[in-house]
Protein backbone atom coordinates (compact mmCIF):
# COMPACT_ATOMS: atom_id res chain seq x y z
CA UNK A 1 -23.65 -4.48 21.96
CA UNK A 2 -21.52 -6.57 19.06
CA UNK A 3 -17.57 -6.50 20.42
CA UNK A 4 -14.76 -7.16 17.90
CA UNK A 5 -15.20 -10.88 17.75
CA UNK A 6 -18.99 -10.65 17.06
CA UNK A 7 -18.32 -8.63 14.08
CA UNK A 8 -15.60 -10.90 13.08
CA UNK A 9 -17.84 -14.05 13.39
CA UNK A 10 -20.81 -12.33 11.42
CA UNK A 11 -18.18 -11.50 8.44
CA UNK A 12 -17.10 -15.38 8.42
CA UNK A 13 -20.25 -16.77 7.88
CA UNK A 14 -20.92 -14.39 5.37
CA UNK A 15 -18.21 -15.19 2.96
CA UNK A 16 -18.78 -18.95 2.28
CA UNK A 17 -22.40 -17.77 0.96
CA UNK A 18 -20.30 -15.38 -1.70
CA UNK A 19 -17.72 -18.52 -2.53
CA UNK A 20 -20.24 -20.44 -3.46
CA UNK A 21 -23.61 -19.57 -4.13
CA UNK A 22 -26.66 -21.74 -5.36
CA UNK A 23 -28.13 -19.12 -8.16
CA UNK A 24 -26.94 -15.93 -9.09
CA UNK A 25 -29.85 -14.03 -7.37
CA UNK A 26 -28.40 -15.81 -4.08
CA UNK A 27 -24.96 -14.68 -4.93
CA UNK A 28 -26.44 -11.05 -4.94
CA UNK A 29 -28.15 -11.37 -2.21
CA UNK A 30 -24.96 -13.05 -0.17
CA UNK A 31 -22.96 -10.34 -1.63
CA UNK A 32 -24.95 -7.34 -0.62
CA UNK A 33 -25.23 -8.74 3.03
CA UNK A 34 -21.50 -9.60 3.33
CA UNK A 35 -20.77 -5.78 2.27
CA UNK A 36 -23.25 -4.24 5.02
CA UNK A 37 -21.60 -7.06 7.70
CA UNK A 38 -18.33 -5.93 6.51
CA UNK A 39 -19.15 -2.11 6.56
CA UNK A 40 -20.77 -2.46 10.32
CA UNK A 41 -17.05 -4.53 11.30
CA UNK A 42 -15.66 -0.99 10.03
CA UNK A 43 -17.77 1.43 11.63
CA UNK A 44 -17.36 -0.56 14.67
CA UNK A 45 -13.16 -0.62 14.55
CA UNK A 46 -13.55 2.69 13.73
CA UNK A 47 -15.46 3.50 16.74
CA UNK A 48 -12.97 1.21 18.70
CA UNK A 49 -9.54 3.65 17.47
CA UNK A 50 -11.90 6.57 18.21
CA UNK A 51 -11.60 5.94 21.98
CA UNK A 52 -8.39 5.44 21.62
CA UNK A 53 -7.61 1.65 20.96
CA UNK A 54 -4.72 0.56 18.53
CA UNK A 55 -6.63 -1.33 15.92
CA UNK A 56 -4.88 -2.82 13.34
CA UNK A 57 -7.01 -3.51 10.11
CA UNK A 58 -5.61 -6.26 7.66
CA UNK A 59 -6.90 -6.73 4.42
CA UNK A 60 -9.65 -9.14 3.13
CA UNK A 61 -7.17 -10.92 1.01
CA UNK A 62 -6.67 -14.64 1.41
CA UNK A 63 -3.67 -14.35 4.29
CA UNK A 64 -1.78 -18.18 4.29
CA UNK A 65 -0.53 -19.58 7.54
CA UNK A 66 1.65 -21.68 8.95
CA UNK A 67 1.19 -22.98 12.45
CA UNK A 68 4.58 -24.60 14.04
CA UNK A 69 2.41 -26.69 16.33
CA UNK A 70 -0.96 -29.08 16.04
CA UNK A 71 -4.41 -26.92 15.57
CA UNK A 72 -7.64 -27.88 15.34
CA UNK A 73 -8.67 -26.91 12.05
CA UNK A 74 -12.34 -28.08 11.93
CA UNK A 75 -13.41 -24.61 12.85
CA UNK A 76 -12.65 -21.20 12.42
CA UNK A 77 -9.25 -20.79 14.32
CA UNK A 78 -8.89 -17.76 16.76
CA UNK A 79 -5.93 -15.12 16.27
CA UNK A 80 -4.85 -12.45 18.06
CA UNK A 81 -1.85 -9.73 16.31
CA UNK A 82 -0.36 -7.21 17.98
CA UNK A 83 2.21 -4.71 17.90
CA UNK A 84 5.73 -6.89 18.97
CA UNK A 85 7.51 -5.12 21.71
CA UNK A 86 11.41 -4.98 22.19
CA UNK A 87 11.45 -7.86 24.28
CA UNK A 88 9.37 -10.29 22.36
CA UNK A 89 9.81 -12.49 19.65
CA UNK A 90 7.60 -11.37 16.37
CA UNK A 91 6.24 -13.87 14.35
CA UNK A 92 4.88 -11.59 11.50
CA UNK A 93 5.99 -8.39 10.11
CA UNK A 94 4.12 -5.46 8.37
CA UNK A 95 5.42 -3.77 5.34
CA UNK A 96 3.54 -0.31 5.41
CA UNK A 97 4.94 1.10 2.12
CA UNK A 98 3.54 -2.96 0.43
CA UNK A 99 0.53 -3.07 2.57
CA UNK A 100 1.06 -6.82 2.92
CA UNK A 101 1.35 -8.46 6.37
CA UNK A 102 3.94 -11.19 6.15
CA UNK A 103 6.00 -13.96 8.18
CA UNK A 104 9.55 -13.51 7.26
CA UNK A 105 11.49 -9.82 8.38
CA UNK A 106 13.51 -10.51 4.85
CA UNK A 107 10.69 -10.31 2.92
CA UNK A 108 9.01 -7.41 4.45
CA UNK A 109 12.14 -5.88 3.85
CA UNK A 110 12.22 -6.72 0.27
CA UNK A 111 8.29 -6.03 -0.24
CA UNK A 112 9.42 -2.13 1.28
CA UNK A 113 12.55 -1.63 -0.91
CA UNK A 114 10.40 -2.69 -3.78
CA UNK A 115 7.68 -0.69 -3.49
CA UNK A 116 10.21 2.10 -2.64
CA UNK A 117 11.76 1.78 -5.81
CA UNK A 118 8.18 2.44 -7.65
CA UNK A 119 7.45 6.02 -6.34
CA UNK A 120 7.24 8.34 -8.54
CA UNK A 121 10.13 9.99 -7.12
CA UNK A 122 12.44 6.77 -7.51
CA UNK A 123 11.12 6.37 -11.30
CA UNK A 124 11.92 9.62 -11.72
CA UNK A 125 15.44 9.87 -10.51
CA UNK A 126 16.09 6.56 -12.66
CA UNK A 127 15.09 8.15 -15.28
CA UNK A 128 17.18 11.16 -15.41
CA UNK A 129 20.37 8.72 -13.92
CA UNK A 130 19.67 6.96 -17.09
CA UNK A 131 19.38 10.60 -19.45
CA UNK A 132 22.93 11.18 -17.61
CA UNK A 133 24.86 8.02 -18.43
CA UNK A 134 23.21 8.53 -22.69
CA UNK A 135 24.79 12.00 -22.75
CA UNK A 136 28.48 10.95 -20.48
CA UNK A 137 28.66 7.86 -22.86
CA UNK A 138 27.48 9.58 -26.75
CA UNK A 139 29.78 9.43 -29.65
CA UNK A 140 30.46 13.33 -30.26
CA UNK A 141 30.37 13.28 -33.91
CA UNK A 142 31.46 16.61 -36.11
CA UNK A 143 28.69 19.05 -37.24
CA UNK A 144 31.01 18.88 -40.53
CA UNK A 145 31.28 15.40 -41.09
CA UNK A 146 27.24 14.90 -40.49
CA UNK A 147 25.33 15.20 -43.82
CA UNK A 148 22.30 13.04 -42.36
CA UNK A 149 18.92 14.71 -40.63
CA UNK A 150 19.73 15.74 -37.02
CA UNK A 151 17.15 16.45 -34.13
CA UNK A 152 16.97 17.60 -30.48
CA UNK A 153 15.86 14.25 -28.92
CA UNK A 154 12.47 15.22 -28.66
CA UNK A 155 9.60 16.17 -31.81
CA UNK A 156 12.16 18.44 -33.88
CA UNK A 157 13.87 17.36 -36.65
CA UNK A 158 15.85 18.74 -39.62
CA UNK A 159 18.12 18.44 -42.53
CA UNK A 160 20.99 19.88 -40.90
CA UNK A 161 22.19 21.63 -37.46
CA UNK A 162 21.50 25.00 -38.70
CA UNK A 163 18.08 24.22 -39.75
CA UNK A 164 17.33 22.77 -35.96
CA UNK A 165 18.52 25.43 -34.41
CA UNK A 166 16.74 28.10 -36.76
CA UNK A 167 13.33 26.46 -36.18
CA UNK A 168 13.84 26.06 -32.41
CA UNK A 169 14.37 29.92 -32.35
CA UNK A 170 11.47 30.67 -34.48
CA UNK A 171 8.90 28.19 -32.26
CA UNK A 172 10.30 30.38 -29.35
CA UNK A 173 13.14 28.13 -28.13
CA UNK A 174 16.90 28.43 -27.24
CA UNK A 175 19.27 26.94 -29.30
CA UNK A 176 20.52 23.44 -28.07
CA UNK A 177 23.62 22.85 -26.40
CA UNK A 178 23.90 19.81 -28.69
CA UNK A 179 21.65 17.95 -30.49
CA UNK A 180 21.23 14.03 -31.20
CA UNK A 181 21.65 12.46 -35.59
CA UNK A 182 19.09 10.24 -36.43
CA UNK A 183 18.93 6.78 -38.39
CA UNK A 184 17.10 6.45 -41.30
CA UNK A 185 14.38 3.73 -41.69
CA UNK A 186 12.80 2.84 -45.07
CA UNK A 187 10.13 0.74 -45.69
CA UNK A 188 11.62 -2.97 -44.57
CA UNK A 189 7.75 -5.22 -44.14
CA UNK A 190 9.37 -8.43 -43.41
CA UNK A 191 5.91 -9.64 -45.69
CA UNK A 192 7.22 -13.20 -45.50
CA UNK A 193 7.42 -12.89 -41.66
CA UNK A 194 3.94 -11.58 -41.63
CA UNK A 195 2.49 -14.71 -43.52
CA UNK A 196 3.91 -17.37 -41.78
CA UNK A 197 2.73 -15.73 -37.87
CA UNK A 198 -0.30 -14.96 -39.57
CA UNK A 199 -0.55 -19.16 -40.43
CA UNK A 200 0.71 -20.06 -36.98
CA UNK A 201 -1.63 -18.19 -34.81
CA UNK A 202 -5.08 -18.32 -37.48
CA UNK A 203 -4.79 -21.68 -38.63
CA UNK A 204 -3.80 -25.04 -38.17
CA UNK A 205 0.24 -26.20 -37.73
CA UNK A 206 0.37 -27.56 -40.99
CA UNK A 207 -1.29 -24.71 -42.82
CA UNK A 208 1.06 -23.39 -45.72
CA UNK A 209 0.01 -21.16 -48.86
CA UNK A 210 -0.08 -22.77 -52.14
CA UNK A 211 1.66 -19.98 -54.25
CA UNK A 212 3.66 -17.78 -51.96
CA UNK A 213 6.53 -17.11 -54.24
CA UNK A 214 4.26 -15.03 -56.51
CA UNK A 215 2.78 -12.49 -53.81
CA UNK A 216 6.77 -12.21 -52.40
CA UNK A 217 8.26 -11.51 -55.83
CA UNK A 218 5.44 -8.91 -56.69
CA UNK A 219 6.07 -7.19 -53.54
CA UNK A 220 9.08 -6.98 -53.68
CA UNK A 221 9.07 -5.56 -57.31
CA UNK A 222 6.99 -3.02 -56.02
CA UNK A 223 8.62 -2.15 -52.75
CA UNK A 224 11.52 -0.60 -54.88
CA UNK A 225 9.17 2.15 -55.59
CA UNK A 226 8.43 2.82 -51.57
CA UNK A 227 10.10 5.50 -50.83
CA UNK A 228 8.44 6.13 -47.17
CA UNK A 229 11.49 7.17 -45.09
CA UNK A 230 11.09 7.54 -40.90
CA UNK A 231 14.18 9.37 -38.82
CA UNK A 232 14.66 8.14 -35.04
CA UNK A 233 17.18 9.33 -32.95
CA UNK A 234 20.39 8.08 -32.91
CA UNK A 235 23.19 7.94 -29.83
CA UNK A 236 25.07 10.28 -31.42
CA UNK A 237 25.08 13.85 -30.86
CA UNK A 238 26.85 17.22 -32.22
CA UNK A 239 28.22 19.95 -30.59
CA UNK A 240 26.58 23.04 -30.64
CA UNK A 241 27.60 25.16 -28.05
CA UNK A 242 30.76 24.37 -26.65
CA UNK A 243 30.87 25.72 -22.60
CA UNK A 244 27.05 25.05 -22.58
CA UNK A 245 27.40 21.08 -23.32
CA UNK A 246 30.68 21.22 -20.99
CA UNK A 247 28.59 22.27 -18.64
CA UNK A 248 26.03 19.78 -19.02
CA UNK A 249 28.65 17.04 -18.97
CA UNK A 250 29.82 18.28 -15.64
CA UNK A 251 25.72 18.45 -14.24
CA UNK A 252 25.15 15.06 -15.55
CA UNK A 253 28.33 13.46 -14.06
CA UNK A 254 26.76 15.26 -10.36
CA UNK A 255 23.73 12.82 -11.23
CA UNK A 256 25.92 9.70 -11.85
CA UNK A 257 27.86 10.08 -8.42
CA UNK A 258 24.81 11.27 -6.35
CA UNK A 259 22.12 8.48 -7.81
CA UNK A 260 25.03 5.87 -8.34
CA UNK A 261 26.20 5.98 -4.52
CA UNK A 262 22.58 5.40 -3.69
């Protein structure tokens, strides 16, 4: 019967065959028979945990290591991990959250709070910290003094506040609390712009165009014609509802103190 070690040996010999093969039929073949050595080192730790053994499986990712004393590095060098207990010194540290096995306790750490920040949970809360500081921090701007297009920060736009709110209500909505004005964006091509990246990245450094005056004053002759207009949203918002966006105020100044302190 194979122990541990066996099955370790077996998947070492297999992988130089993979780094570098003579043909690509070889590399196939190498490749196939390092899988099936690699699946029978599986079965058998899995066979090992099943009667109750702590196994610890590390990935097949290049690990780099540092040895504080002499080693004879002409052959394959023999390593044993373990679980530290209390009393004993570790010289390597897991990071379950990272899946990464490394040698210093401050980067472990690090690796963990990292990957902790990329939950979908933690993404999530940044994002609606970040929704509550927008709305705390807006320009409040009067319905009366706004003659631009407004919209409610999401695919709804109109010419004024009524109009929002009317359309909202017909689609089946409620009417905002507030909603967000918008900046207008004609059609600005930066043509010029456009012809000297396209010269840098498709031809050679010296490359220029021989008449480049002409095609700028014709376009811009004709841009004053263009009368494509785009709305985004803007920072600032009008009141619609009074105690609703109080209210809202006070919820999103909750999120600031509970996601700020942590």
């Amino acid at each position: 019967m194979k122990t541990a070690t066996d099955h370790l040996k077996d998947l070492v010999r297999a992988i130089p065959a993979v780094s570098k093969p003579e043909s690509a039929s070889r590399y196939l073949g190498a490749s196939c028979a390092m899988m099936q050595v690699y699946d029978e080192a599986q079965a058998f730790l899995a066979d090992f945990a099943a009667a109750g053994e702590n196994v610890i499986s590390l990935s097949l990712d290049p690990q780099r290591l540092l040895f504080e004393q002499h080693v004879d590095r002409s052959a394959p060098i023999p390593i044993r991990i373990k679980v530290a207990k209390e009393d004993e010194q570790a010289n390597a540290y897991y990071a379950p959250a990272a899946d990464r096995l490394v040698a210093s306790l401050a980067y472990a750490e690090l690796l963990e709070k990292t990957a902790a920040s990329q939950t979908p949970e933690a993404k999530a809360a940044r994002e609606s910290l970040r929704d509550a500081m927008a709305l705390v921090d807006a320009e409040i701007v009067d319905a009366a003094a706004w003659t631009g297009w407004v919209c409610d920060g999401e695919e709804a736009y109109a010419t004024s506040v009524e109009e929002l709110v009317e359309h909202l209500v017909d689609i089946g909505g409620e009417p905002p609390a507030y909603c967000y004005t918008t900046e207008e964006k004609g059609f600005d091509f930066d043509l010029e712009g456009a012809i000297e990246t396209y010269l840098m990245d498709e031809h050679h450094e010296d490359a220029e165009c021989t008449h480049p005056q002409k095609l700028l004053d014709f376009y811009a002759e004709w841009k004053k014609g263009e009368t494509v207009t785009t709305y985004w949203p803007a920072k600032a918002i009008i009141v619609i509802d009074q105690a609703r966006f109080d209210a809202e105020i006070e919820a999103a100044k909750a999120v600031i103190a509970k996601e700020g302190a942590a």
